[in-house]
Protein backbone atom coordinates (compact mmCIF):
# COMPACT_ATOMS: atom_id res chain seq x y z
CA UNK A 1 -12.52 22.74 -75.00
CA UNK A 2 -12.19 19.05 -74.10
CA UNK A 3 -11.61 18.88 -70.27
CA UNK A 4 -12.56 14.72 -70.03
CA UNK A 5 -8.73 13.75 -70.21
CA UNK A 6 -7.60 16.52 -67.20
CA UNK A 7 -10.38 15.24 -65.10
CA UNK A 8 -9.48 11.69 -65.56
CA UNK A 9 -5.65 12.44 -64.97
CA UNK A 10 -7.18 14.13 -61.79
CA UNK A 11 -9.20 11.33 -60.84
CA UNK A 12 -6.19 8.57 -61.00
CA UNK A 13 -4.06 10.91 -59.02
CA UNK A 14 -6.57 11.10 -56.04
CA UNK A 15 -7.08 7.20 -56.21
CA UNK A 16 -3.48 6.86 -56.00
CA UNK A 17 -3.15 9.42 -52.75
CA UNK A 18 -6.32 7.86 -51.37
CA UNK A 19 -6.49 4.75 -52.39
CA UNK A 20 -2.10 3.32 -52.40
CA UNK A 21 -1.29 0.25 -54.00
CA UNK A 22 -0.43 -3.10 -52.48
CA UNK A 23 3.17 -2.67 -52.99
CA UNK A 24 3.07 0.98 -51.43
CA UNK A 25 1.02 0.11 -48.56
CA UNK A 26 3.24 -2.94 -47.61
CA UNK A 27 6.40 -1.06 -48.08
CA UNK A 28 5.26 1.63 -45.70
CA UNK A 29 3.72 -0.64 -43.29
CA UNK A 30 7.20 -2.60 -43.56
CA UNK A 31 9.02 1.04 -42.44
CA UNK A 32 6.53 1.67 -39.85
CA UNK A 33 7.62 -1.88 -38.15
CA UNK A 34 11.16 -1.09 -38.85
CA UNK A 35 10.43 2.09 -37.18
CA UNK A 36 9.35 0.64 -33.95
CA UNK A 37 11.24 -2.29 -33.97
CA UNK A 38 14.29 0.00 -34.06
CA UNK A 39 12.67 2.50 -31.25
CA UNK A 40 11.74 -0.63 -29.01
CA UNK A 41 14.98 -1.94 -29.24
CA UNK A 42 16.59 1.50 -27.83
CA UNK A 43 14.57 0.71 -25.12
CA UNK A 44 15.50 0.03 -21.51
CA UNK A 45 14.51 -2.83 -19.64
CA UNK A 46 12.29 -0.10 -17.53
CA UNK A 47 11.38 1.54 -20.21
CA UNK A 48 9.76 -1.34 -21.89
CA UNK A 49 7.73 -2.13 -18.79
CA UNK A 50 6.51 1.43 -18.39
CA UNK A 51 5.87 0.90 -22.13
CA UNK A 52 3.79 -2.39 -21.75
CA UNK A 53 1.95 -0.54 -18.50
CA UNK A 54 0.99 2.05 -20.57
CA UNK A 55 -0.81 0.08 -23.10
CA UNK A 56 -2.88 -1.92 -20.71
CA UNK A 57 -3.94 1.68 -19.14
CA UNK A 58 -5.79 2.09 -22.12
CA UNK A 59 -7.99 -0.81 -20.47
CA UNK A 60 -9.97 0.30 -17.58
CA UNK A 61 -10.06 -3.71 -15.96
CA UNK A 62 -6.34 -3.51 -15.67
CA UNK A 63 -5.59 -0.53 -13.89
CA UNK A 64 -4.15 -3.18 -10.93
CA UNK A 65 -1.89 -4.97 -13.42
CA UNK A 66 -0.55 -1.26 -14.40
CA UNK A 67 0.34 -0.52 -10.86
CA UNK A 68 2.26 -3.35 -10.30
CA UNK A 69 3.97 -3.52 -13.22
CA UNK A 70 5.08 0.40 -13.04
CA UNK A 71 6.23 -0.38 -9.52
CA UNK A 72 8.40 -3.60 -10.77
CA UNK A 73 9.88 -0.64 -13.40
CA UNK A 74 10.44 2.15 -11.02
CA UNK A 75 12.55 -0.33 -8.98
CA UNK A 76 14.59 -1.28 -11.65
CA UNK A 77 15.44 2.38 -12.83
CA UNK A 78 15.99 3.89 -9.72
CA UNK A 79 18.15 1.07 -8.46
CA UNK A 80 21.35 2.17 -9.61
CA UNK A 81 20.15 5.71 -8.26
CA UNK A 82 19.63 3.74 -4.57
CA UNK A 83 23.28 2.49 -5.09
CA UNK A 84 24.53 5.45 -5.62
CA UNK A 85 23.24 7.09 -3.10
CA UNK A 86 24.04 4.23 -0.57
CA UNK A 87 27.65 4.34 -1.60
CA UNK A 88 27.59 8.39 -0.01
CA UNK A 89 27.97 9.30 3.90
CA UNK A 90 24.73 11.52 3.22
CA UNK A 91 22.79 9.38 1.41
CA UNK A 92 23.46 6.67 3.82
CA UNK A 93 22.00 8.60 6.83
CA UNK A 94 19.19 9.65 4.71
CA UNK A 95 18.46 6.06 4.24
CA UNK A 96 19.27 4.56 7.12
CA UNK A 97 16.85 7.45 9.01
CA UNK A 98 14.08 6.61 6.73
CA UNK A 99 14.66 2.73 7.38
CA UNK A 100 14.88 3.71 11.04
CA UNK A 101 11.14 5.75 10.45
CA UNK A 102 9.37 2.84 9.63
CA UNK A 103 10.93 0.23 11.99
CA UNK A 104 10.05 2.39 15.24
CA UNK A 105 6.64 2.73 13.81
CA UNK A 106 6.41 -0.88 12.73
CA UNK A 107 7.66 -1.33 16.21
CA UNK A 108 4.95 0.31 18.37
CA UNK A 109 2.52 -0.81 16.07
CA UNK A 110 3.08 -4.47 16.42
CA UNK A 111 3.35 -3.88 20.29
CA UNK A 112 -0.40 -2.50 20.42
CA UNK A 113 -1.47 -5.48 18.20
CA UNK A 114 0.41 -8.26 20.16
CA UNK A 115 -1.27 -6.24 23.62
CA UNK A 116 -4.79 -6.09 21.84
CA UNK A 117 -4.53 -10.27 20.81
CA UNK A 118 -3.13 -11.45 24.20
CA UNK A 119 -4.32 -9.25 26.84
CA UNK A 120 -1.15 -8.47 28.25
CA UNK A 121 2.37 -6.42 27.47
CA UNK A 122 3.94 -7.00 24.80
CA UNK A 123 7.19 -6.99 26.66
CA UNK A 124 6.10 -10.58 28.17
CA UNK A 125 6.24 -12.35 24.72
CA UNK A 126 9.32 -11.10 22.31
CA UNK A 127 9.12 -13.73 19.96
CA UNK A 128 5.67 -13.15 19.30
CA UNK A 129 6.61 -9.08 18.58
CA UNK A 130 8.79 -9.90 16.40
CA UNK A 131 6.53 -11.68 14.15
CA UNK A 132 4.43 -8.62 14.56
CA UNK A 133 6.83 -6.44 13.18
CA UNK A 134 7.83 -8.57 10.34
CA UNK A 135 4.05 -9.06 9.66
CA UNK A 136 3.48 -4.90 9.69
CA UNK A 137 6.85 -3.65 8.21
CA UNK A 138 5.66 -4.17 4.54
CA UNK A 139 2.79 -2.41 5.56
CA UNK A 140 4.60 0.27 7.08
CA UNK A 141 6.85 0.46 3.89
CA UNK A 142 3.67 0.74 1.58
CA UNK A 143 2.16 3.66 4.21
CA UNK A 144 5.56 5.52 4.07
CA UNK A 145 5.97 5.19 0.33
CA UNK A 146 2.95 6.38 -0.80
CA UNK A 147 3.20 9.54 1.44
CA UNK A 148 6.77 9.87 -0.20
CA UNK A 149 5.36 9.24 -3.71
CA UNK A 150 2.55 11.69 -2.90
CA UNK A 151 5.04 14.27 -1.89
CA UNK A 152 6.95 13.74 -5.49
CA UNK A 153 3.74 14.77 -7.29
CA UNK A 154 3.67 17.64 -5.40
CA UNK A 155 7.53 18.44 -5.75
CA UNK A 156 8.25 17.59 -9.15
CA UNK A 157 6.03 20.50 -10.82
CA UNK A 158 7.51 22.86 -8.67
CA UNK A 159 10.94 21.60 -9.47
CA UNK A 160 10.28 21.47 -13.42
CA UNK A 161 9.33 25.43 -13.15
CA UNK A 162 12.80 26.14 -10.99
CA UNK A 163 14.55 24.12 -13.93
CA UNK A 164 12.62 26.53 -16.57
CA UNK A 165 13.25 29.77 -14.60
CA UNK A 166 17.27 29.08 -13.47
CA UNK A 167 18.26 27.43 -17.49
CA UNK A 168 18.85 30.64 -18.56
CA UNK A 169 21.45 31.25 -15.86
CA UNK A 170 22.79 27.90 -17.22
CA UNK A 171 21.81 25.58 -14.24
CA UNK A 172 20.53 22.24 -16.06
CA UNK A 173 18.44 19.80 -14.41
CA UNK A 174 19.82 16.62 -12.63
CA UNK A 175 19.92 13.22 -14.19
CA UNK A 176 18.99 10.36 -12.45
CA UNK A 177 18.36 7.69 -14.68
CA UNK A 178 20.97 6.42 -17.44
CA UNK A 179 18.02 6.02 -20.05
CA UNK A 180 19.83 6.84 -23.51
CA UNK A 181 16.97 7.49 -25.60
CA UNK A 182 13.12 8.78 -24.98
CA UNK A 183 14.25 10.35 -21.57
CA UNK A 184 11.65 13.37 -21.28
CA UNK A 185 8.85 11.02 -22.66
CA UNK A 186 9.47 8.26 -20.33
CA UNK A 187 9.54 11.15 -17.55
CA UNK A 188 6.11 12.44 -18.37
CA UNK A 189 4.78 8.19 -18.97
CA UNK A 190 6.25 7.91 -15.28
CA UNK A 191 4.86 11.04 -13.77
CA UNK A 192 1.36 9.36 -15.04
CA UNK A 193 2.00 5.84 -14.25
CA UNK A 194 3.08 7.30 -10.47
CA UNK A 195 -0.25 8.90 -9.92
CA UNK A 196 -1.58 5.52 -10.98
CA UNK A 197 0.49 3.58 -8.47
CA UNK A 198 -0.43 6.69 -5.46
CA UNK A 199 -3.89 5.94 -6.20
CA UNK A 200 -3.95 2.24 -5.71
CA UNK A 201 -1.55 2.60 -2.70
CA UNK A 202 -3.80 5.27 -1.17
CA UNK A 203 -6.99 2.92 -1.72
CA UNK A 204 -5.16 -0.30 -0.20
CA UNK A 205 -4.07 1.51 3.13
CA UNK A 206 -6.64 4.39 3.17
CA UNK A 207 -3.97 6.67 2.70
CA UNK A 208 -6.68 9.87 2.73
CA UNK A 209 -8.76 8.64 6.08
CA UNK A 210 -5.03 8.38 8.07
CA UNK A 211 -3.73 11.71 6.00
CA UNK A 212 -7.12 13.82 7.26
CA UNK A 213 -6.73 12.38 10.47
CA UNK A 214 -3.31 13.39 10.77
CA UNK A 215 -4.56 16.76 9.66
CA UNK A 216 -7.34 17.14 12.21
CA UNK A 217 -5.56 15.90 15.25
CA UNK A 218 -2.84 18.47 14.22
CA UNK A 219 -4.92 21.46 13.58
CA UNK A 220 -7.96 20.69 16.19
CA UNK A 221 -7.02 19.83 20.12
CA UNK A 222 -8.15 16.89 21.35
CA UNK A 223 -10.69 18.78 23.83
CA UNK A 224 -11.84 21.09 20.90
CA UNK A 225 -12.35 18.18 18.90
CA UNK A 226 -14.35 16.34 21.55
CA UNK A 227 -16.49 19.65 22.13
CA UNK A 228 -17.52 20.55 19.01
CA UNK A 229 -17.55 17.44 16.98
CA UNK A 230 -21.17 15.57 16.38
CA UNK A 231 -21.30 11.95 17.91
CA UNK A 232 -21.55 9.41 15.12
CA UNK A 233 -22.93 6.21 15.86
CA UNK A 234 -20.46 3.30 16.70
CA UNK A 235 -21.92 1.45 13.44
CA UNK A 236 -21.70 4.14 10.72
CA UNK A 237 -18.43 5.57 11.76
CA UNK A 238 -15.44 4.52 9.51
CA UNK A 239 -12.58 3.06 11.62
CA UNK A 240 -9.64 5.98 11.53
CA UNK A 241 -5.67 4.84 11.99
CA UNK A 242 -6.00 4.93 15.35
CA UNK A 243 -9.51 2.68 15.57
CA UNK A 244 -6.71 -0.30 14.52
CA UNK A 245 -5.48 -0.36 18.15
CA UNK A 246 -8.20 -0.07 20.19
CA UNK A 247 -10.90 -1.44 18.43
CA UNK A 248 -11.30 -5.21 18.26
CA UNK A 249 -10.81 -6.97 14.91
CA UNK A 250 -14.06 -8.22 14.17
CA UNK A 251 -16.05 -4.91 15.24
CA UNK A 252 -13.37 -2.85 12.66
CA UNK A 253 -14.14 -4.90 10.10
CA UNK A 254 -17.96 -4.97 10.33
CA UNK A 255 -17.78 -1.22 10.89
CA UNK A 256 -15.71 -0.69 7.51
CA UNK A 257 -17.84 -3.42 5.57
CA UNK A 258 -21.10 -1.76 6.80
CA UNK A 259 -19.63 1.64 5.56
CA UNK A 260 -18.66 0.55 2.27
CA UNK A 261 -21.84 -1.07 2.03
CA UNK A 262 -23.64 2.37 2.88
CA UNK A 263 -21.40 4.32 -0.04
CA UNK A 264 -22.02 1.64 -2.65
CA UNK A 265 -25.99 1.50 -1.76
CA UNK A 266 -25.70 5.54 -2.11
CA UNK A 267 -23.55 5.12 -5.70
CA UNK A 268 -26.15 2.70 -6.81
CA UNK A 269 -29.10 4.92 -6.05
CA UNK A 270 -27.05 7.38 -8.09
CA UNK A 271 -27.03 6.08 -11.39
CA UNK A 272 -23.74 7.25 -12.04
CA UNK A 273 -21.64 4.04 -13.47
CA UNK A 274 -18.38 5.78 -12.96
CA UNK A 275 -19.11 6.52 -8.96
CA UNK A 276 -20.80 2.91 -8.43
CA UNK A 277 -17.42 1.64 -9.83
CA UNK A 278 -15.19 3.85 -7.43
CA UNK A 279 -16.96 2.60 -4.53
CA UNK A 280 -16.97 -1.39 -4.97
CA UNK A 281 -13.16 -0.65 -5.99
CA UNK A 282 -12.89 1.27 -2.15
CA UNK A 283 -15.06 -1.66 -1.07
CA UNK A 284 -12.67 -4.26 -2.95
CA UNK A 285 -9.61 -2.79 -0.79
CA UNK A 286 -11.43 -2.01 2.35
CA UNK A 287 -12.04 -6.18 2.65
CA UNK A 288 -8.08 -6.72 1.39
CA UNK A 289 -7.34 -4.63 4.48
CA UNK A 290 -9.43 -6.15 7.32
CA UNK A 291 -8.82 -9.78 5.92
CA UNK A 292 -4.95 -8.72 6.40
CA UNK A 293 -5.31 -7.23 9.51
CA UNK A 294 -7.25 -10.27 10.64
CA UNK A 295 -4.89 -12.89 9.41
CA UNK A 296 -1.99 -10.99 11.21
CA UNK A 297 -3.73 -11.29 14.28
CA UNK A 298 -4.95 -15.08 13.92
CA UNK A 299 -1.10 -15.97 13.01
CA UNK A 300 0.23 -13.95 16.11
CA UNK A 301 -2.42 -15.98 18.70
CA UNK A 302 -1.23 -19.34 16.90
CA UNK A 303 2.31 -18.28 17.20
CA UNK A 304 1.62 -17.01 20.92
CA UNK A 305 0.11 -20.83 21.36
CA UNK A 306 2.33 -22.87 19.38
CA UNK A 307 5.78 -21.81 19.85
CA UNK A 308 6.24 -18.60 22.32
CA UNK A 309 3.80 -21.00 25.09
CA UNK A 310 4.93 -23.69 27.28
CA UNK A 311 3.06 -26.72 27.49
CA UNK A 312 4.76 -27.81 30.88
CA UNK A 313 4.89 -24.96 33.54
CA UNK A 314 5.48 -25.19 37.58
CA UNK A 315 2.36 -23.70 37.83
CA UNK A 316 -0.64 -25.57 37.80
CA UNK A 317 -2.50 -25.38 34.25
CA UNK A 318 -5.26 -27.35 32.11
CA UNK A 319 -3.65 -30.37 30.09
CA UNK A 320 -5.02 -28.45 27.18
CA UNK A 321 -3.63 -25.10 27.69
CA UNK A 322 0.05 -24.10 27.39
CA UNK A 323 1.46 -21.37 29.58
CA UNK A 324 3.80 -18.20 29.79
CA UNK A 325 5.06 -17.34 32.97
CA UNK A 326 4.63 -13.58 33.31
CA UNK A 327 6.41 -13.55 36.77
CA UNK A 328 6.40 -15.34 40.15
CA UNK A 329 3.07 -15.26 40.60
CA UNK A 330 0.75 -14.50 37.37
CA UNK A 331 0.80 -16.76 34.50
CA UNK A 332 -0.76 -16.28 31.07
CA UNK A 333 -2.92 -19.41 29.90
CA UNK A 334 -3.61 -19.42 26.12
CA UNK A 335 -6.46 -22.00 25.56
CA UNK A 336 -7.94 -23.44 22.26
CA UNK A 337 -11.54 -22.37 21.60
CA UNK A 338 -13.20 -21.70 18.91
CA UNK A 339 -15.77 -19.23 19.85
CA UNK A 340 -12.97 -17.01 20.92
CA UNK A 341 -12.14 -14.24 18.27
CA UNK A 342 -8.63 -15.38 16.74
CA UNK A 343 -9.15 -19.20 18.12
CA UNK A 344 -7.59 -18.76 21.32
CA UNK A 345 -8.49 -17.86 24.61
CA UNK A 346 -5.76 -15.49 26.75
CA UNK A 347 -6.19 -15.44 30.69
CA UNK A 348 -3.97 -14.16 33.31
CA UNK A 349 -4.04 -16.77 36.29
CA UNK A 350 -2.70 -17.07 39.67
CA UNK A 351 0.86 -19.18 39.44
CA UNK A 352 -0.63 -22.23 41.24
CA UNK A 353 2.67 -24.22 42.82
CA UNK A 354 4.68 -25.97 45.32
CA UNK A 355 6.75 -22.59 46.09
CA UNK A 356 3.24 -21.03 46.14
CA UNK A 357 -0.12 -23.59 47.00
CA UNK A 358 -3.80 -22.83 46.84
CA UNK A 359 -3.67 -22.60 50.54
CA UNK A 360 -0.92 -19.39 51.00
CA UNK A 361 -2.95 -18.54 47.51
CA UNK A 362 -6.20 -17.64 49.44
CA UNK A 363 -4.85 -16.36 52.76
């Protein structure tokens, strides 16, 4: 029995399976891009950014560029929600409340900075707060949404099992965004572009030093705390939330520099690539921070200078100095010197007048 022309039949039918022609392979490549075409064009603005963010994810260089970009997209599919809500009595107090959260912390904040830069209250110069708070309530906003985006994480999973449990009862699940197409894929693309965004925010305002803080002060008494806690040397000790009020500038930043500097020697020693890269990326932030917080202070002591001081008082003052009268008899003199640690120098002086001379001054 002659089997050659059933194994050549066999042959040609595998090359064609295996091996398609030119026409075949063009005319399913040409449905594929109709395909897509087609599924990109049912697309939402937001969706196509979460789309574009989640193909540079696949590139490890670019996991800033995804954060911003998923941010830019969350905003523009949740705005309508943010209307919405606005346009309700309840919604509006939520809102307003949560506005009202971050300008009282914004608030006291910028009232300990203006107090650490000048010396005095803050009270005394109310322009200069004001800048302060403009200056901090972005960074307020960024603390108080990543603890809110952090609490979604932790939410949504129990809310997706409450869905699952209560659908046979018929309860169905609440829609938020008007996405026509792709909706539970573009939830479970934002769910991982959100942890994304959490982790960048958490590295940029050292959302886990604050949150264990928090933790510690809540759980531990300050004399408990005080008792049983080992001193750490002033150099090695990374600067907590509260270190930004009381510490000076340039010690803070030395102090988290030096730290970073420790942790990176430590991942380097390690030779683990993926640890060495977590700590320059902490390092990368920990510098964003302190040059911020540095700037903010510079601008406030030039603002102080420049605008909120007077450069003719009553009182009796350098030529080079300007003043601010904290009352009848104490004045504030803001000097220009370089050696100081924003640029300026701040001194409370004796109000030096004709109402009150040198003379009455020392008697």
């Amino acid at each position: 029995m002659n089997l050659s022309p059933y194994t050549k039949a066999a042959r040609e039918y595998l090359r064609q399976v295996t091996l398609p022609s030119p026409c075949q392979l063009r005319l399913g490549l040409s449905k594929l891009w109709c395909y897509i075409s087609q599924g990109i064009a049912r697309l939402s603005f937001a969706q196509k950014l979460y789309l574009i963010a989640l193909i540079l994810a696949f590139s490890g260089d670019l996991m800033g560029v995804v954060a911003v970009i998923a941010v830019i997209a969350m905003a523009v599919e949740f705005w309508p929600v943010f209307e919405r809500v606005w346009h309700s009595l309840a919604g509006k107090a939520v809102l307003l409340l949560f506005y009202a959260m971050i300008a009282n912390f914004a608030l006291g904040w910028s009232g300990a900075i203006v107090n650490e830069v000048v010396g005095v209250s803050a009270s005394d110069l109310n322009y200069t707060h004001n800048l302060a708070i403009l200056l901090y309530m972005p960074a307020w906003f960024l603390m108080v949404s990543a603890i809110v985006l952090l609490a979604l994480q932790l939410i949504i999973p129990i809310y997706l099992v409450l869905i699952f449990l209560l659908k046979p009862l018929g309860v169905k699940s609440l829609r938020l965004t008007s996405h026509t197409s792709f909706r539970k894929t573009t939830f479970l693309i934002r769910i991982v572009l959100a942890t994304v965004v959490l982790y960048h925010l958490s590295l940029l305002i050292d959302l886990e030093t604050r949150i264990e803080t928090s933790f510690g002060n809540f759980i531990t008494s300050p004399q408990e705390a005080a008792k049983h806690a080992p001193r750490e040397p002033k150099s090695g000790r990374l600067p907590d939330a509260t270190d930004v009020l009381t510490v000076p500038l340039v010690e803070l930043t030395q102090t988290a520099l030096d730290s970073e500097s420790d942790k990176s020697s430590k991942a380097e020693n390690s030779n683990d690539d993926g640890e060495l890269e977590e700590e320059e990326r902490k390092k990368a932030y920990a510098s964003v921070r302190t040059q911020y917080q540095y700037l903010v202070r510079q601008w406030l002591a030039t603002f102080a200078f420049s605008l909120e001081a007077n450069g003719r008082s009553r009182c009796k003052k350098p030529a080079e100095s300007n003043v601010i009268e904290l009352n009848d008899y104490e004045i504030l003199l803001i000097t220009p010197d370089k050696n100081a640690d924003y640029g300026y120098r701040f001194e409370v002086e004796k109000c030096i007048s004709a109402a009150f001379p040198l003379a009455l001054k020392d008697n």
